[in-house]
N, C-alpha and C. Protein backbone atom coordinates (compact mmCIF):
# COMPACT_ATOMS: atom_id res chain seq x y z
N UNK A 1 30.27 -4.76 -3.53
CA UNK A 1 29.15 -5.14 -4.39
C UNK A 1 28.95 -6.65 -4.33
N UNK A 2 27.63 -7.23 -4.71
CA UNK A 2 27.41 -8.57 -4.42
C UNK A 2 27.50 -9.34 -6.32
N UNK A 3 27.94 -10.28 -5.87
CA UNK A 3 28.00 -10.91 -7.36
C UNK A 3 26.83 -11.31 -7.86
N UNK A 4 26.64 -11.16 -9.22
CA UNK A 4 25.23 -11.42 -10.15
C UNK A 4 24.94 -13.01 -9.75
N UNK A 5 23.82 -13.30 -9.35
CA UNK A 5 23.23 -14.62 -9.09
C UNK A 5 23.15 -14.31 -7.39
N UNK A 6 24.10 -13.87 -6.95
CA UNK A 6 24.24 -14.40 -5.09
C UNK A 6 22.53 -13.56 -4.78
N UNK A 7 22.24 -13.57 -3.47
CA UNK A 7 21.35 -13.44 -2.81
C UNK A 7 21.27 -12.04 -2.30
N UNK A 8 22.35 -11.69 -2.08
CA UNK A 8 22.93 -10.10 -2.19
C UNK A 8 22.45 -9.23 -3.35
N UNK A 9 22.90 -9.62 -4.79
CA UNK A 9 22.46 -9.39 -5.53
C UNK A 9 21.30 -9.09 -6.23
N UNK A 10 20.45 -10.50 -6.02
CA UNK A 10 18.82 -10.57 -6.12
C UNK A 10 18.05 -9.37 -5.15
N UNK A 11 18.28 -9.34 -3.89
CA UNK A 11 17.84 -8.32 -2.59
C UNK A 11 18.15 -6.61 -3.07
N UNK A 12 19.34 -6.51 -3.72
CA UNK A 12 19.29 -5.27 -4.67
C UNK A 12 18.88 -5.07 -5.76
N UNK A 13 18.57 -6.09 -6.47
CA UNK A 13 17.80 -5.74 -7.47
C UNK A 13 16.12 -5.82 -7.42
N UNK A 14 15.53 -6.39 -6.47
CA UNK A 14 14.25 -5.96 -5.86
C UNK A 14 14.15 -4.76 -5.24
N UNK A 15 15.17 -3.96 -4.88
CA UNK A 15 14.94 -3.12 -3.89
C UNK A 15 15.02 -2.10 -4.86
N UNK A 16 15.46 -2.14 -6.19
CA UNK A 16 15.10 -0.95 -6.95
C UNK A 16 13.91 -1.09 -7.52
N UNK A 17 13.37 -2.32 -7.84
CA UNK A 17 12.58 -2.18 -8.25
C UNK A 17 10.88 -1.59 -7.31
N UNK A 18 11.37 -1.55 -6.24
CA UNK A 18 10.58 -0.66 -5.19
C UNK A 18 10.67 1.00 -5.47
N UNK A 19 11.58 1.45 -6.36
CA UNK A 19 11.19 2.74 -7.04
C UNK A 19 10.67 2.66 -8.25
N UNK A 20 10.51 1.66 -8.96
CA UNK A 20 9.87 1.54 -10.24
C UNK A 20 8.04 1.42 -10.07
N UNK A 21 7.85 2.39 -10.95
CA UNK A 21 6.26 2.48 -10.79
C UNK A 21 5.68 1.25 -11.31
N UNK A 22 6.65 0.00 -12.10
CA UNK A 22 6.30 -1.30 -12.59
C UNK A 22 6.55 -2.41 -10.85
N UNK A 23 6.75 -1.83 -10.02
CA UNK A 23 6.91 -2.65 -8.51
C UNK A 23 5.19 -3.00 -8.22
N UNK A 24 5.16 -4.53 -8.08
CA UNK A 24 3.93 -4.62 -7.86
C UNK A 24 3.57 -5.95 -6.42
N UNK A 25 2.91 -5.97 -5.73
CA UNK A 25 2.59 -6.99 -4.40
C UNK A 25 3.13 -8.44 -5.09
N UNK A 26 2.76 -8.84 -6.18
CA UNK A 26 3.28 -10.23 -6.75
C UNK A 26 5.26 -9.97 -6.88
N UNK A 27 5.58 -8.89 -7.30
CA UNK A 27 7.03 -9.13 -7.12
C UNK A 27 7.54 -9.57 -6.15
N UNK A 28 7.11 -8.43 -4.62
CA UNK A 28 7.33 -9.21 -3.22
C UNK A 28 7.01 -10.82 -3.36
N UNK A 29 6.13 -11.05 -3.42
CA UNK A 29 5.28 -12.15 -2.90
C UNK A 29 6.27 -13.23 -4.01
N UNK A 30 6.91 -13.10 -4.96
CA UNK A 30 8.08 -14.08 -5.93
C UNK A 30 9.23 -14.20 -5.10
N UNK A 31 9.50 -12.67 -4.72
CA UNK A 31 10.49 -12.57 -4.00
C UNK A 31 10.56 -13.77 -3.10
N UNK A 32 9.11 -13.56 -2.16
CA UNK A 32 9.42 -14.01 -0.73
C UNK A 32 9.22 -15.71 -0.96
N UNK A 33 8.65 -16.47 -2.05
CA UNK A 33 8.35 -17.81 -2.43
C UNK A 33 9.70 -18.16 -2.87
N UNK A 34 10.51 -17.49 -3.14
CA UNK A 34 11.77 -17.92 -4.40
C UNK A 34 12.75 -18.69 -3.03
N UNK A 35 13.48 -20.09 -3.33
CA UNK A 35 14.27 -20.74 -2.70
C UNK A 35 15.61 -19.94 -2.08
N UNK A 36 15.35 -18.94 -1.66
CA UNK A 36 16.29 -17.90 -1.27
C UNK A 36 15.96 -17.69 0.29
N UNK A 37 16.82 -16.98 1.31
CA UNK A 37 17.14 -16.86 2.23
C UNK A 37 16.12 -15.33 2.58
N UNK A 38 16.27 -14.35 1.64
CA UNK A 38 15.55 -13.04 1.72
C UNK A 38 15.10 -12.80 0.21
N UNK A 39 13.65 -11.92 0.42
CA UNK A 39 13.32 -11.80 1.92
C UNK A 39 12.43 -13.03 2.80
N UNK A 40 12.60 -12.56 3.93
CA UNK A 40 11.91 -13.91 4.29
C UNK A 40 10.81 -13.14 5.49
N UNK A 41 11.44 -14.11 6.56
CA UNK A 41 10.08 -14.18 7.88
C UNK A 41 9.75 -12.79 8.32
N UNK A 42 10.90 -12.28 8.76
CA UNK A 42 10.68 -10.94 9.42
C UNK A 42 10.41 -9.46 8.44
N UNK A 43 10.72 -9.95 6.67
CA UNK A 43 10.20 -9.09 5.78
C UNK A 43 8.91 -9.24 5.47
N UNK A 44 8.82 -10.35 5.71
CA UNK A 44 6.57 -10.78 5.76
C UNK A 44 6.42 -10.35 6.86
N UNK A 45 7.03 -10.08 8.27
CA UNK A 45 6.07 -9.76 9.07
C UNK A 45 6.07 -8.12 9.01
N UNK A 46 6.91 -7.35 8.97
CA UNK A 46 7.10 -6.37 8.62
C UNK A 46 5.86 -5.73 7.96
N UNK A 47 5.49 -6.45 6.13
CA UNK A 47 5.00 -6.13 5.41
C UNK A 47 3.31 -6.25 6.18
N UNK A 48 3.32 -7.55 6.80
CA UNK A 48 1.77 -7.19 7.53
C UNK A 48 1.58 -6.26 7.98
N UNK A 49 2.61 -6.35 9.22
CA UNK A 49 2.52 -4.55 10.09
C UNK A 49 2.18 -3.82 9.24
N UNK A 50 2.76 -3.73 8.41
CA UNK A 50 2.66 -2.46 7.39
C UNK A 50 1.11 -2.42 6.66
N UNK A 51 0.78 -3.04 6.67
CA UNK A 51 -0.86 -3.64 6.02
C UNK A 51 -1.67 -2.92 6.72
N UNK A 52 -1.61 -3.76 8.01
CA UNK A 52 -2.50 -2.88 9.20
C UNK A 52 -2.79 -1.49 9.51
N UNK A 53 -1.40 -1.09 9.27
CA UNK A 53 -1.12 0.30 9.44
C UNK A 53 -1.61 1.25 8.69
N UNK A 54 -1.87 0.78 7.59
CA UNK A 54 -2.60 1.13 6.25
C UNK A 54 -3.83 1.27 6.38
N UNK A 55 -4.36 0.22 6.16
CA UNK A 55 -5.67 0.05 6.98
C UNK A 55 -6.41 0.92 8.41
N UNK A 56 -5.30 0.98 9.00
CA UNK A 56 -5.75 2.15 10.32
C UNK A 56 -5.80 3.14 9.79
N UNK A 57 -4.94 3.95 8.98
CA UNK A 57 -4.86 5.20 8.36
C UNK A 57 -5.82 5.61 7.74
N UNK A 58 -5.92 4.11 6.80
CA UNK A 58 -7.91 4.69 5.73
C UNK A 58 -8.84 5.39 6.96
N UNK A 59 -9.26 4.29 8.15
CA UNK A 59 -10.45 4.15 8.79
C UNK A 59 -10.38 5.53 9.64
N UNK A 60 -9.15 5.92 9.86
CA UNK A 60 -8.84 6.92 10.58
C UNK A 60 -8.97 8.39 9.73
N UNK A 61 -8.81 7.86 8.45
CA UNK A 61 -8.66 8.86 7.54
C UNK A 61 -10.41 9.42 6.95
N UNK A 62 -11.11 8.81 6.75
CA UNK A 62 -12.25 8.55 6.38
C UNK A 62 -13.28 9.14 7.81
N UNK A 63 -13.05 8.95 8.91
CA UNK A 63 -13.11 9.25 10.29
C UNK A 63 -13.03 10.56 10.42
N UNK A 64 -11.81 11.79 9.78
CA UNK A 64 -11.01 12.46 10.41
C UNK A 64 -12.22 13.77 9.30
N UNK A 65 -12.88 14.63 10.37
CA UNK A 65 -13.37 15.80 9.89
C UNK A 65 -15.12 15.10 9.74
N UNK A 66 -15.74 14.43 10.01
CA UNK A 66 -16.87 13.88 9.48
C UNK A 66 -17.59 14.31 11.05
N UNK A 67 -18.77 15.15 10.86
CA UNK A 67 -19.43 15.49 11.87
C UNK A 67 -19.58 14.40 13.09
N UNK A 68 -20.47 13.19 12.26
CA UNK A 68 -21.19 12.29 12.59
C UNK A 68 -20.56 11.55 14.24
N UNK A 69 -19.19 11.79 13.51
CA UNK A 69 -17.99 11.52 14.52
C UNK A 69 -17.30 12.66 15.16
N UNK A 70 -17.73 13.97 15.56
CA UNK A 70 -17.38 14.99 15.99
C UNK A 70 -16.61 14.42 17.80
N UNK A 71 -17.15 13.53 18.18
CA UNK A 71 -16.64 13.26 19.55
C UNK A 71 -15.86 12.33 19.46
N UNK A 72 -14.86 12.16 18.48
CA UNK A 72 -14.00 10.87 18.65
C UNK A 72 -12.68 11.86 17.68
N UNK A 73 -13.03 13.14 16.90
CA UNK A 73 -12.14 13.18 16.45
C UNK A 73 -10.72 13.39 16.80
N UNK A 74 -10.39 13.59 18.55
CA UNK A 74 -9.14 13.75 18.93
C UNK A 74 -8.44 12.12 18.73
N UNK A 75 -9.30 11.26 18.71
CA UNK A 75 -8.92 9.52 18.88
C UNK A 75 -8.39 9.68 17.23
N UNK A 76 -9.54 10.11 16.66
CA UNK A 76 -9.15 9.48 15.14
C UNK A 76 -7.70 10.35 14.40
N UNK A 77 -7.35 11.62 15.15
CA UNK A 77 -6.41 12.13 14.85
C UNK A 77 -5.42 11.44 14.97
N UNK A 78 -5.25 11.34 16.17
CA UNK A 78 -4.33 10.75 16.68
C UNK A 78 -3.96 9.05 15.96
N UNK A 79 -4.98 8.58 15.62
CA UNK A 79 -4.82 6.90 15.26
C UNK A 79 -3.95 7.06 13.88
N UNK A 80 -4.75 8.50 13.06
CA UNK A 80 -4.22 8.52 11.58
C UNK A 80 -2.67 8.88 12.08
N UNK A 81 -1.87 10.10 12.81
CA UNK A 81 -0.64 10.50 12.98
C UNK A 81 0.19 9.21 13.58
N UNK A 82 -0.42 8.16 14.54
CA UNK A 82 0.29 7.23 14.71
C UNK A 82 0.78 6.01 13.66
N UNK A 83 -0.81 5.30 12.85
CA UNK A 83 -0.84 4.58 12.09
C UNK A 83 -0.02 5.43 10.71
N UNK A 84 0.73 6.46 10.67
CA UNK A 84 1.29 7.04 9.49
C UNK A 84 3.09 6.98 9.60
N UNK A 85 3.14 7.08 11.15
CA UNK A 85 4.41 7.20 11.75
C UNK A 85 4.89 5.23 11.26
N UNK A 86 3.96 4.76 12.07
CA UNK A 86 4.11 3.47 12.23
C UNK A 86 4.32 2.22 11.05
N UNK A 87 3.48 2.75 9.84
CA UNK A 87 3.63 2.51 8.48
C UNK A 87 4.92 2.37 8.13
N UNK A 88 5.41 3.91 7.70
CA UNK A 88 6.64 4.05 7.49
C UNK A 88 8.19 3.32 8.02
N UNK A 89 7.43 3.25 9.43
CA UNK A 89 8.76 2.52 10.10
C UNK A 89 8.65 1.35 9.11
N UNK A 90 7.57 0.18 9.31
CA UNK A 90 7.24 -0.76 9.12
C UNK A 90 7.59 -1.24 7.46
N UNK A 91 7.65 -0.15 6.93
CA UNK A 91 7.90 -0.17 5.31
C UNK A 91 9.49 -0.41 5.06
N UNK A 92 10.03 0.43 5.82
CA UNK A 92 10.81 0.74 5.74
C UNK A 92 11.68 -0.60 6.49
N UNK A 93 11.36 -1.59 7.59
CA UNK A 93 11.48 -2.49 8.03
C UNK A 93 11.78 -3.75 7.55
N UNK A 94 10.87 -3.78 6.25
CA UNK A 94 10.91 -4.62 5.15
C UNK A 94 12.31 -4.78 4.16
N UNK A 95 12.96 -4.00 3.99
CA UNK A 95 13.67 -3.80 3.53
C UNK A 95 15.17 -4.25 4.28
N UNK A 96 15.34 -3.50 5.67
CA UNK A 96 16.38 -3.31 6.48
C UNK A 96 16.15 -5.16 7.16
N UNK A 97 15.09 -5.71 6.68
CA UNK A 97 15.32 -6.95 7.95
C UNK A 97 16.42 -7.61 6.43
N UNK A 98 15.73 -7.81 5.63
CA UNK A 98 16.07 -8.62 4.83
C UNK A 98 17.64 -8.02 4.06
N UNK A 99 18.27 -7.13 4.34
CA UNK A 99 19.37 -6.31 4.46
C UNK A 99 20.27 -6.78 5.04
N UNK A 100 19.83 -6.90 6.45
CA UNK A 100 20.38 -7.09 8.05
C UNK A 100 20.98 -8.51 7.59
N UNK A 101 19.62 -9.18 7.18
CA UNK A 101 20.20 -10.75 7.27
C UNK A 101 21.08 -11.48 5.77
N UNK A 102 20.79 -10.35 4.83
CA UNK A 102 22.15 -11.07 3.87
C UNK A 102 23.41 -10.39 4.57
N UNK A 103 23.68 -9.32 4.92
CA UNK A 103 25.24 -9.00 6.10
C UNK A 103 25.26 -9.66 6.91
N UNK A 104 24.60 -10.54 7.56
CA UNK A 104 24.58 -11.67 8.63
C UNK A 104 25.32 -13.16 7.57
N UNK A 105 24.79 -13.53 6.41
CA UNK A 105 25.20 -14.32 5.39
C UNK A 105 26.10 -13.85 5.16
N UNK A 106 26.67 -12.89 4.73
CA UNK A 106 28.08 -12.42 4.49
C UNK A 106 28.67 -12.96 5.33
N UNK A 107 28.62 -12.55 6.63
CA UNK A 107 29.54 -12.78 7.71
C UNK A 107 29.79 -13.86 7.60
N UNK A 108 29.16 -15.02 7.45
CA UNK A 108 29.27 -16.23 7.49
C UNK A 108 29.73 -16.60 6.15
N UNK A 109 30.05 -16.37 5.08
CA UNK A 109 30.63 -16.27 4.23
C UNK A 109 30.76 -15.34 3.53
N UNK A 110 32.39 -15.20 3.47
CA UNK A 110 32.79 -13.83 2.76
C UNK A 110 32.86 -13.86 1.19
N UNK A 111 32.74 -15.08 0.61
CA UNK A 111 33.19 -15.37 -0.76
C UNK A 111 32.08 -14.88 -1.57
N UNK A 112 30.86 -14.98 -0.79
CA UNK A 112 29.11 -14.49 -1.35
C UNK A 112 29.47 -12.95 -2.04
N UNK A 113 30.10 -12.26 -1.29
CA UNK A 113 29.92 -10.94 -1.37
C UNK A 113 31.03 -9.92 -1.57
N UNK A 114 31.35 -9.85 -2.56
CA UNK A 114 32.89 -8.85 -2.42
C UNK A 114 33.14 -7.47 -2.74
């Protein structure tokens, strides 16, 4: 377990609050401003990916069954099943970078984390 205050600590206690229906884009976004190590670069980039992906899914989603577009719907299938796959990774990315790199801080000091 990581001690109350360390960086370890803070990174688990955001990460529950990602099951709390009170988890909101400004928590990340404190998170990622706060003089701390995580989350950082590769949990913002993550979270874009993840944006995009979102975004593909609507357009794809909105797309998917609409006459108008009867000749594209194998594309738009396909964009929504990818952009859904791809999300998830990407969500899920957010989490594991900024994970990865306080066990990388550990390593480099063991006293952080016991």
């Amino acid at each position: 377990t990581c001690k109350r205050g360390s960086v370890g600590y803070r990174l688990l206690e955001e990460a529950d609050k990602t099951t709390n229906s009170d988890y909101t884009p400004d928590a990340f976004l404190d998170a990622l401003a706060a003089p701390t190590a995580t989350p950082g670069g590769g949990s913002a980039a993550a979270l874009a990916g993840a944006l995009a992906a979102a975004l593909s899914q609507m357009v794809a989603g909105v797309t998917v069954g609409k006459k108008k577009y009867a000749d594209v719907q194998d594309q738009a299938e396909s964009v929504l099943s990818w952009a859904t796959m791809l999300r998830a990774q990407l969500s899920a990315a957010i989490q594991n970078d900024a994970a990865a790199f306080e066990s990388l801080m550990a390593a480099f000091s063991p006293a952080r984390c016991v």
